[in-house]
Every structure is written in structure tokens, then in C-alpha cells.
C-alpha atoms as a PDB file:
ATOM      1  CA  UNK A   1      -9.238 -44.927 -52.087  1.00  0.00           C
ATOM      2  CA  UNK A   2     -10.449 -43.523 -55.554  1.00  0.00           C
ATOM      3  CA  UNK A   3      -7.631 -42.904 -57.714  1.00  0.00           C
ATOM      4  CA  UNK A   4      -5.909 -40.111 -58.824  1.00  0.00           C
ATOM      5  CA  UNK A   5      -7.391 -39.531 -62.421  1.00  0.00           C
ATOM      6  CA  UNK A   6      -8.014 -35.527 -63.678  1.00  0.00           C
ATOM      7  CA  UNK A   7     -10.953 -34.389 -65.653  1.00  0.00           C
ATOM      8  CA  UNK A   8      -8.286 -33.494 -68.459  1.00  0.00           C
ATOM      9  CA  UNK A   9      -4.670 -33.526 -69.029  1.00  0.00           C
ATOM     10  CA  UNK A  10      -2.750 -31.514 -66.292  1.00  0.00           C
ATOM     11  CA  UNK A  11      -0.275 -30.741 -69.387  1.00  0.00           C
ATOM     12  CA  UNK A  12      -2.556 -27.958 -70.849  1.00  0.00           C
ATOM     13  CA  UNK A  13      -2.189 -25.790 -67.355  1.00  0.00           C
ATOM     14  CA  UNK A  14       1.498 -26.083 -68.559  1.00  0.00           C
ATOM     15  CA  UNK A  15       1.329 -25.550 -72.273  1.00  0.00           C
ATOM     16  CA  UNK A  16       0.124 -21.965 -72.146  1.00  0.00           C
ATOM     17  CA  UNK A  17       0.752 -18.488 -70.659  1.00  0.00           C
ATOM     18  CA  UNK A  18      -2.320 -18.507 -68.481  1.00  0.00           C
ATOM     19  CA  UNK A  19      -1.678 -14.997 -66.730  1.00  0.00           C
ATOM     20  CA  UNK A  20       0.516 -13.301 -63.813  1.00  0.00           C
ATOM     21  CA  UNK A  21      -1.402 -14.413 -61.051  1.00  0.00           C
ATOM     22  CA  UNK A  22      -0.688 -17.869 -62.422  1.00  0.00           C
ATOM     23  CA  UNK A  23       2.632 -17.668 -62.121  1.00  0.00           C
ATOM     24  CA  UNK A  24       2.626 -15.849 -59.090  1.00  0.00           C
ATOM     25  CA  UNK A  25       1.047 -18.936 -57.644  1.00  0.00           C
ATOM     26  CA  UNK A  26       3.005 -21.571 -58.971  1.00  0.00           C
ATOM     27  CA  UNK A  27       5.824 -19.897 -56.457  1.00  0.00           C
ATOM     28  CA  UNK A  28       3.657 -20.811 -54.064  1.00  0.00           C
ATOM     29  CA  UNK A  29       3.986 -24.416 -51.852  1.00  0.00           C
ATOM     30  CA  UNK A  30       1.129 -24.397 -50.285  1.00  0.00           C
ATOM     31  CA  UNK A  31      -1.433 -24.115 -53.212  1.00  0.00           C
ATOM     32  CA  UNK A  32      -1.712 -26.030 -56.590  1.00  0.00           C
ATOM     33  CA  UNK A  33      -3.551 -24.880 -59.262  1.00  0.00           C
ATOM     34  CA  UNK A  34      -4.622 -28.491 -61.211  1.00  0.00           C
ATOM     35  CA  UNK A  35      -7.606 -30.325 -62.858  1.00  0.00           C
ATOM     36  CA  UNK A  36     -10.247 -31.781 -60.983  1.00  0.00           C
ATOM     37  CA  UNK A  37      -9.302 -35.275 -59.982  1.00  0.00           C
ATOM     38  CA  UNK A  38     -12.393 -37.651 -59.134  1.00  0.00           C
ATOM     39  CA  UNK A  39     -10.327 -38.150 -56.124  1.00  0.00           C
ATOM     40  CA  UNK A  40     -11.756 -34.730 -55.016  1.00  0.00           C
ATOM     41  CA  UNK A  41     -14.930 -35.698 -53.840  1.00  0.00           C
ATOM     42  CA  UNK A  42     -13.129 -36.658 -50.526  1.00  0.00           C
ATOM     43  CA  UNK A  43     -11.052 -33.135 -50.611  1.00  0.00           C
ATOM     44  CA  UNK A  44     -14.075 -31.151 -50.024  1.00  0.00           C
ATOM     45  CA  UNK A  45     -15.131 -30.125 -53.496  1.00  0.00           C
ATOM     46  CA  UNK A  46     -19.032 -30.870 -53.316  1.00  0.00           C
ATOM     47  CA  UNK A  47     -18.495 -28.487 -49.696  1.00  0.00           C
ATOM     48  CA  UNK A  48     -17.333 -25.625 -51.847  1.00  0.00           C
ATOM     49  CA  UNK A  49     -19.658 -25.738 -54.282  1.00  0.00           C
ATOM     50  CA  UNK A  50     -22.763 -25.371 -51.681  1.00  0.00           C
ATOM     51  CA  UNK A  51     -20.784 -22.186 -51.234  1.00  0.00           C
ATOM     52  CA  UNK A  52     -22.221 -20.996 -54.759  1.00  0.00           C
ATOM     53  CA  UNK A  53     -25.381 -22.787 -55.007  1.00  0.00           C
ATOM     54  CA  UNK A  54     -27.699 -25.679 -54.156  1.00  0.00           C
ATOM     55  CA  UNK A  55     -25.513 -28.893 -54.813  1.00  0.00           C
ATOM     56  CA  UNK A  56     -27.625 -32.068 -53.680  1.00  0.00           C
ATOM     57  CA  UNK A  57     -26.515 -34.768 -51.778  1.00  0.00           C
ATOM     58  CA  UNK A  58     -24.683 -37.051 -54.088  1.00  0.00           C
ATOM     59  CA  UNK A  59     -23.227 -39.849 -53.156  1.00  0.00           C
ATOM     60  CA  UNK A  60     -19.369 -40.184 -54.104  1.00  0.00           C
ATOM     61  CA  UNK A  61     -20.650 -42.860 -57.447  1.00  0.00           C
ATOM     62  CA  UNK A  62     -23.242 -40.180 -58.513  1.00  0.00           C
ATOM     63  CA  UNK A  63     -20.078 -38.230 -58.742  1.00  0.00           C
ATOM     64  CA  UNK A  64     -17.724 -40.704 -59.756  1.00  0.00           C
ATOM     65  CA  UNK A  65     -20.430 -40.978 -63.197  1.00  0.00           C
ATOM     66  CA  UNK A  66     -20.521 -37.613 -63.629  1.00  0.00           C
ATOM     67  CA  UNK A  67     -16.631 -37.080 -63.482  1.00  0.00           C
ATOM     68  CA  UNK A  68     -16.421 -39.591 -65.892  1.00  0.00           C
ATOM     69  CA  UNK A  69     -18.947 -38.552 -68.362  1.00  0.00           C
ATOM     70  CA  UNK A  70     -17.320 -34.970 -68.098  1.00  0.00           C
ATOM     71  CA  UNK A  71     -14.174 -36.804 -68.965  1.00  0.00           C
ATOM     72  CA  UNK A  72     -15.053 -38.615 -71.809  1.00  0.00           C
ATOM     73  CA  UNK A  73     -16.291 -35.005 -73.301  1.00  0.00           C
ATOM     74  CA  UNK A  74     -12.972 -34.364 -74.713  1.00  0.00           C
ATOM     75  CA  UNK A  75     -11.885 -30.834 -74.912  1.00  0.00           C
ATOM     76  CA  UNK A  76     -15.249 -29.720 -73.456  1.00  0.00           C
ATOM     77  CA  UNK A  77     -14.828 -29.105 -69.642  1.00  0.00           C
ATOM     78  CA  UNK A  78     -11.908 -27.825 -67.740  1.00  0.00           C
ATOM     79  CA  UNK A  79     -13.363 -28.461 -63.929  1.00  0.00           C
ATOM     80  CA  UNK A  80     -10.106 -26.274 -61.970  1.00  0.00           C
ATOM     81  CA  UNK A  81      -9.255 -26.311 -58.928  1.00  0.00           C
ATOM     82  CA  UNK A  82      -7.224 -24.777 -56.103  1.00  0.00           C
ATOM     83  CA  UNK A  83      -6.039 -27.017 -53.197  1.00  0.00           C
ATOM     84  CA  UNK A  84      -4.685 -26.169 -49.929  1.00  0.00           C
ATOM     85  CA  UNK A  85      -1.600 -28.749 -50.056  1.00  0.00           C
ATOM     86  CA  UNK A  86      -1.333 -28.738 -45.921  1.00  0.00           C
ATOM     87  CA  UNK A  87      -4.892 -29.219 -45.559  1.00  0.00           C
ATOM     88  CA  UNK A  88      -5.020 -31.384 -49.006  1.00  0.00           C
ATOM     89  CA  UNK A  89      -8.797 -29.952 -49.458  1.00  0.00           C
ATOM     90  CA  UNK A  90     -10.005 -28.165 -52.566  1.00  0.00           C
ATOM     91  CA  UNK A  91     -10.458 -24.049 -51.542  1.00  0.00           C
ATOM     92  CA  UNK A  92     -11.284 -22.733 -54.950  1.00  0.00           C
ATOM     93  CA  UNK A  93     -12.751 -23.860 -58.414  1.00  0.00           C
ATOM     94  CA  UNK A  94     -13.978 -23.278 -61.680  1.00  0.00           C
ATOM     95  CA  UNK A  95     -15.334 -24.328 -65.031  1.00  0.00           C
ATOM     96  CA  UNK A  96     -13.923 -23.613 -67.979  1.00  0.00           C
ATOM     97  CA  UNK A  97     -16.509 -25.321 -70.396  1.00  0.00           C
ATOM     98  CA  UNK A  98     -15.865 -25.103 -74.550  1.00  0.00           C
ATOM     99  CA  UNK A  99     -18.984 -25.212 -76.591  1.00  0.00           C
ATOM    100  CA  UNK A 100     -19.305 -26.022 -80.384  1.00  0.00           C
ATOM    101  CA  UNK A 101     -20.833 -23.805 -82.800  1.00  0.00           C
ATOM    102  CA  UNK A 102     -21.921 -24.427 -86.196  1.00  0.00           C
ATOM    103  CA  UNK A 103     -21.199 -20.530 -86.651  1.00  0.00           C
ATOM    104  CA  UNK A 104     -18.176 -18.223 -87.326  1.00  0.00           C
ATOM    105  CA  UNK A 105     -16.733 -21.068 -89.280  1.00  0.00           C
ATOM    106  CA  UNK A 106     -17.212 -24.112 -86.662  1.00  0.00           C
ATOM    107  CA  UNK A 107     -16.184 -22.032 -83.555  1.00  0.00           C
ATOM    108  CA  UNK A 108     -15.383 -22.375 -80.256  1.00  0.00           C
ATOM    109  CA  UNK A 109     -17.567 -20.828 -77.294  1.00  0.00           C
ATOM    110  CA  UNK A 110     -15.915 -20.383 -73.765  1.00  0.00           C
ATOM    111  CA  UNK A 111     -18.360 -19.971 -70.685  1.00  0.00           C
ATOM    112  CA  UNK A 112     -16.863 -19.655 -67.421  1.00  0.00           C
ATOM    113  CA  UNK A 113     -18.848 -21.506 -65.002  1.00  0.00           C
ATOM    114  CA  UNK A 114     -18.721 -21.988 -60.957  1.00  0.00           C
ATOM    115  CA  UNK A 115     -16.248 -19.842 -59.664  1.00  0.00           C
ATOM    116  CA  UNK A 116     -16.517 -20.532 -55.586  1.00  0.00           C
ATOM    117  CA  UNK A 117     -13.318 -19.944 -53.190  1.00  0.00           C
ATOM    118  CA  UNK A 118     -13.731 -20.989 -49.788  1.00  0.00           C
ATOM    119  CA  UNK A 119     -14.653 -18.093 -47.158  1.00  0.00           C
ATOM    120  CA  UNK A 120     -11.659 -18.953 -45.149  1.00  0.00           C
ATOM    121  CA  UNK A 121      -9.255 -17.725 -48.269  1.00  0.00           C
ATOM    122  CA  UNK A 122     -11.024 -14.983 -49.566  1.00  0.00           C
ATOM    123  CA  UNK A 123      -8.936 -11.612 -49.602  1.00  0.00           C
ATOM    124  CA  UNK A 124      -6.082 -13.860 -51.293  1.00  0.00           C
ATOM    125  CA  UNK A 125      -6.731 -12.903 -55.102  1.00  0.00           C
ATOM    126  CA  UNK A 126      -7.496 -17.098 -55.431  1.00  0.00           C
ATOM    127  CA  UNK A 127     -10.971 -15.377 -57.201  1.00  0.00           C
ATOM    128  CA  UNK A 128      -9.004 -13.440 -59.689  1.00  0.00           C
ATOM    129  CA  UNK A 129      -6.596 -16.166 -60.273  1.00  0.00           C
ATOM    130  CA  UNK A 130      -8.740 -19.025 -61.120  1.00  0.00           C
ATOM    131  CA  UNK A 131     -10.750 -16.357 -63.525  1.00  0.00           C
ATOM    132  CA  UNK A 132      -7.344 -15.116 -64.710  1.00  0.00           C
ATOM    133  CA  UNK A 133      -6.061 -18.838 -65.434  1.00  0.00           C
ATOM    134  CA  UNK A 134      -9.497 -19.968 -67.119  1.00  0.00           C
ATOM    135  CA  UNK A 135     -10.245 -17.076 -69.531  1.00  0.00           C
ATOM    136  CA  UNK A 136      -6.503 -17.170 -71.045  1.00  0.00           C
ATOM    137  CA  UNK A 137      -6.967 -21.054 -71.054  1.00  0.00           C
ATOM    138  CA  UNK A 138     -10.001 -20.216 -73.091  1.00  0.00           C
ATOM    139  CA  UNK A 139      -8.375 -17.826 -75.539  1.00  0.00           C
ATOM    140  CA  UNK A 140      -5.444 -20.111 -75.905  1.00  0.00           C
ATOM    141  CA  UNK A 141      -7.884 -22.876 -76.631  1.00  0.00           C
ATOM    142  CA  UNK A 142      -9.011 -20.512 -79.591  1.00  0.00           C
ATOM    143  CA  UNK A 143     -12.573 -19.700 -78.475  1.00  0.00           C
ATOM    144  CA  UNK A 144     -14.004 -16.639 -80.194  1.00  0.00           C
ATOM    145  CA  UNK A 145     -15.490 -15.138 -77.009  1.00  0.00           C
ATOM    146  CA  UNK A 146     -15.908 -16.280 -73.504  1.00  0.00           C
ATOM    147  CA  UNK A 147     -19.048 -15.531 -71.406  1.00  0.00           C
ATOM    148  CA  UNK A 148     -20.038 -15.701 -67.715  1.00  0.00           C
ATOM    149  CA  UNK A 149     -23.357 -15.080 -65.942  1.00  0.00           C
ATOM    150  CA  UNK A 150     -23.340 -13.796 -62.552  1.00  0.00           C
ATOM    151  CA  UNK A 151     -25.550 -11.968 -59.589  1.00  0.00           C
ATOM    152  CA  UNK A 152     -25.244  -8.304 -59.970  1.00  0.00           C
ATOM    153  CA  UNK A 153     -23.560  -7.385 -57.137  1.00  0.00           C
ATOM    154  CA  UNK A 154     -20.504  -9.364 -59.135  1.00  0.00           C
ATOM    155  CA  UNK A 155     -20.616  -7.686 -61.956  1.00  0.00           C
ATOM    156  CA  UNK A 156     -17.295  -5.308 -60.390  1.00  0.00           C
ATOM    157  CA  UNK A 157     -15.765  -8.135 -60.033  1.00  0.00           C
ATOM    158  CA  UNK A 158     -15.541  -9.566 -63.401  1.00  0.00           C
ATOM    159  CA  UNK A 159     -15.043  -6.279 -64.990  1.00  0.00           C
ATOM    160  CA  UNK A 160     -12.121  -5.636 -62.820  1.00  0.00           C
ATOM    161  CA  UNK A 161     -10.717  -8.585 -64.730  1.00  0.00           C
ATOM    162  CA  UNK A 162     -11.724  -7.554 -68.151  1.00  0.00           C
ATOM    163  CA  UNK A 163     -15.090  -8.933 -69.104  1.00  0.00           C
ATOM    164  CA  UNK A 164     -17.734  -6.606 -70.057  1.00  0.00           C
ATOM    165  CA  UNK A 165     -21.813  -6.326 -70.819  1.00  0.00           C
ATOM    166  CA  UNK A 166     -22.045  -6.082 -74.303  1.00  0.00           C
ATOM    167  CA  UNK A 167     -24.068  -3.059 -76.147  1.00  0.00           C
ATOM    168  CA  UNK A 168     -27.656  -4.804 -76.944  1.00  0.00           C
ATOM    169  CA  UNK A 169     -27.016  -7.673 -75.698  1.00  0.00           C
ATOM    170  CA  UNK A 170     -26.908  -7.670 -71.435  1.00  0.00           C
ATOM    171  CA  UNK A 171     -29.372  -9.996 -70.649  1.00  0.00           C
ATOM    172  CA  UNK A 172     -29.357 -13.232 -69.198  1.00  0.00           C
ATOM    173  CA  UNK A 173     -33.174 -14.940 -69.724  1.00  0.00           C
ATOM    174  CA  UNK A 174     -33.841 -18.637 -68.234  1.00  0.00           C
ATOM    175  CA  UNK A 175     -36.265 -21.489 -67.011  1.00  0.00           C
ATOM    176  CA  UNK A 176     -35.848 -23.315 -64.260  1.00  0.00           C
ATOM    177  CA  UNK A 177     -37.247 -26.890 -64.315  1.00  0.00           C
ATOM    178  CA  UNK A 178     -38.854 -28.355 -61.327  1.00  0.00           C
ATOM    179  CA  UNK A 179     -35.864 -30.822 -59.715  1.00  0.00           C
ATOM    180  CA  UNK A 180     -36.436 -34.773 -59.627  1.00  0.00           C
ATOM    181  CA  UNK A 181     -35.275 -36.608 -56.973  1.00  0.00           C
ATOM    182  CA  UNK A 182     -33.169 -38.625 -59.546  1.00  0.00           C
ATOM    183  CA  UNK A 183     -32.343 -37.109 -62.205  1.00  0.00           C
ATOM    184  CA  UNK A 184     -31.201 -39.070 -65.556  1.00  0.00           C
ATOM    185  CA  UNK A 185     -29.722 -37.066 -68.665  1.00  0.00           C
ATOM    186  CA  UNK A 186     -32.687 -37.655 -71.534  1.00  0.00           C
ATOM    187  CA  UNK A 187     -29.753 -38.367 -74.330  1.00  0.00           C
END
């Protein structure tokens, strides 16, 4: 059985005021709001995340390296999750991911990435929580700003909760690479 280990210190979701729904959940026994453990492979994790995009199949050591490469980028990625504590299986999740600048005095950059909740508990505000929980985390982390990119038809969504397209400067541009079959970080 892997171990227990989280992607960062389960202390920090303690440390700060991260919102109402936050605490509003805490009440409740039958979800946890906590950091990614690698453990989470077997809770279902890679499941949700096909819910948001194209994962892959990776095997539980392609994830096991990742998980620990995330880890050893200190202060850089808050992988979140929500578990089902009956079911012990992971039913919502985020990325809270902190980027260096060089400008605005050596900032920090918050980008909210992967937010997924499993069909079965939609309609529970678990959405709006995890967003809730990550974009104070951000702020209390002392990034500047905090951006998200998302399909247009989630754009309610996210202003519901307080982010907004700014004037000038609404546009998302990218490349897509073609995929490998085995991909190895070029560092």
C-alpha cells in the first residue's frame, strides 16, 4: 500500500481563513477537504480528472514520479482535494499552482488549475468550495493576482465567485504540441 504522504503540508489548509464554504465543510463528516496524498492514485483521482480532460493511462509509478517531483517544488503546487470519507475516493480537486516572477518586486502569480467534481456530487457547492478554498489560499500566500482559463460556457461560474476578464486583456492564446507516447520533461 503506498503511503500516506501529501503534496504539501496539510497545516497551511489550517493556517488561514480560506472562506465560508470552507468552514461550512469542515462541519461536515463525510467530506475532507486535504492535500493530495500519492496514496490517491488508488482513491480515484486519475478517474476524476478524465472528467476535465484527456489524462493518459499512467501507471501508478508514472504518478508516484510526478507526485514527487510536484513535491519537491516547494511552495509551488497545492494539488486539493475533496474525498468522500464513506466511499474513501477523491470527488473533487484542484490546483492551486504559485509562479515566480521577476516583476512587481519578485512576485507571486496564482493560477488556478483543474477544477473537476465528480458528476455524482454536483449540485453540492463542492465547485465553489474548492475555488473558494484555493483563491483565498492564494491571496493568503501573497500572490498579486490569481488567474484561471476556462471554456466559455464557465465563464458564469467563476464570476459568480469573483474573478473577472480584465479590460484589454481577455484572451487566452496557445499551442498545442503533438503528444509522445512517453513523454520526458527536457530540463
Amino acid at each position: 500500500m503506498t503511503a500516506e504522504i501529501p503534496i504539501y503540508d496539510p497545516e497551511v489548509l489550517m493556517k488561514y481563513n480560506l472562506g465560508e464554504r470552507h468552514e461550512t465543510l469542515k462541519q461536515d463528516e463525510t467530506l475532507c477537504v486535504r492535500p493530495l496524498y500519492m496514496s490517491d492514485y488508488g482513491r480515484g483521482f486519475l478517474e476524476l480528472l478524465k472528467e476535465l480532460t484527456e489524462v493518459g493511462n499512467i501507471s501508478e509509478e508514472q504518478f508516484q514520479e510526478q507526485f514527487k517531483f510536484m513535491k519537491n517544488s516547494h511552495g509551488t503546487y497545492y494539488c486539493t482535494v475533496i474525498i468522500d470519507t464513506i466511499k474513501d475516493r477523491v470527488v473533487g480537486a484542484s490546483t492551486l499552482l504559485m509562479e515566480r516572477k521577476f516583476i512587481r518586486g519578485c512576485a507571486l502569480r496564482a493560477r488556478l488549475e483543474d477544477v473537476v467534481v465528480s458528476p455524482n456530487y454536483r449540485g453540492k457547492q463542492l465547485g465553489k468550495c474548492i475555488v473558494e478554498i484555493l483563491t483565498n489560499l492564494g491571496r493568503a500566500l501573497g500572490a498579486y493576482k490569481m488567474t484561471l482559463d476556462c471554456k466559455d460556457s464557465m465563464t458564469p461560474f467563476y464570476e459568480s465567485l469573483g474573478y473577472a476578464k480584465e479590460p484589454g486583456n481577455s484572451n487566452t492564446l496557445s499551442i498545442r504540441y503533438p503528444t509522445t507516447s512517453n513523454p520526458e520533461p527536457k530540463l
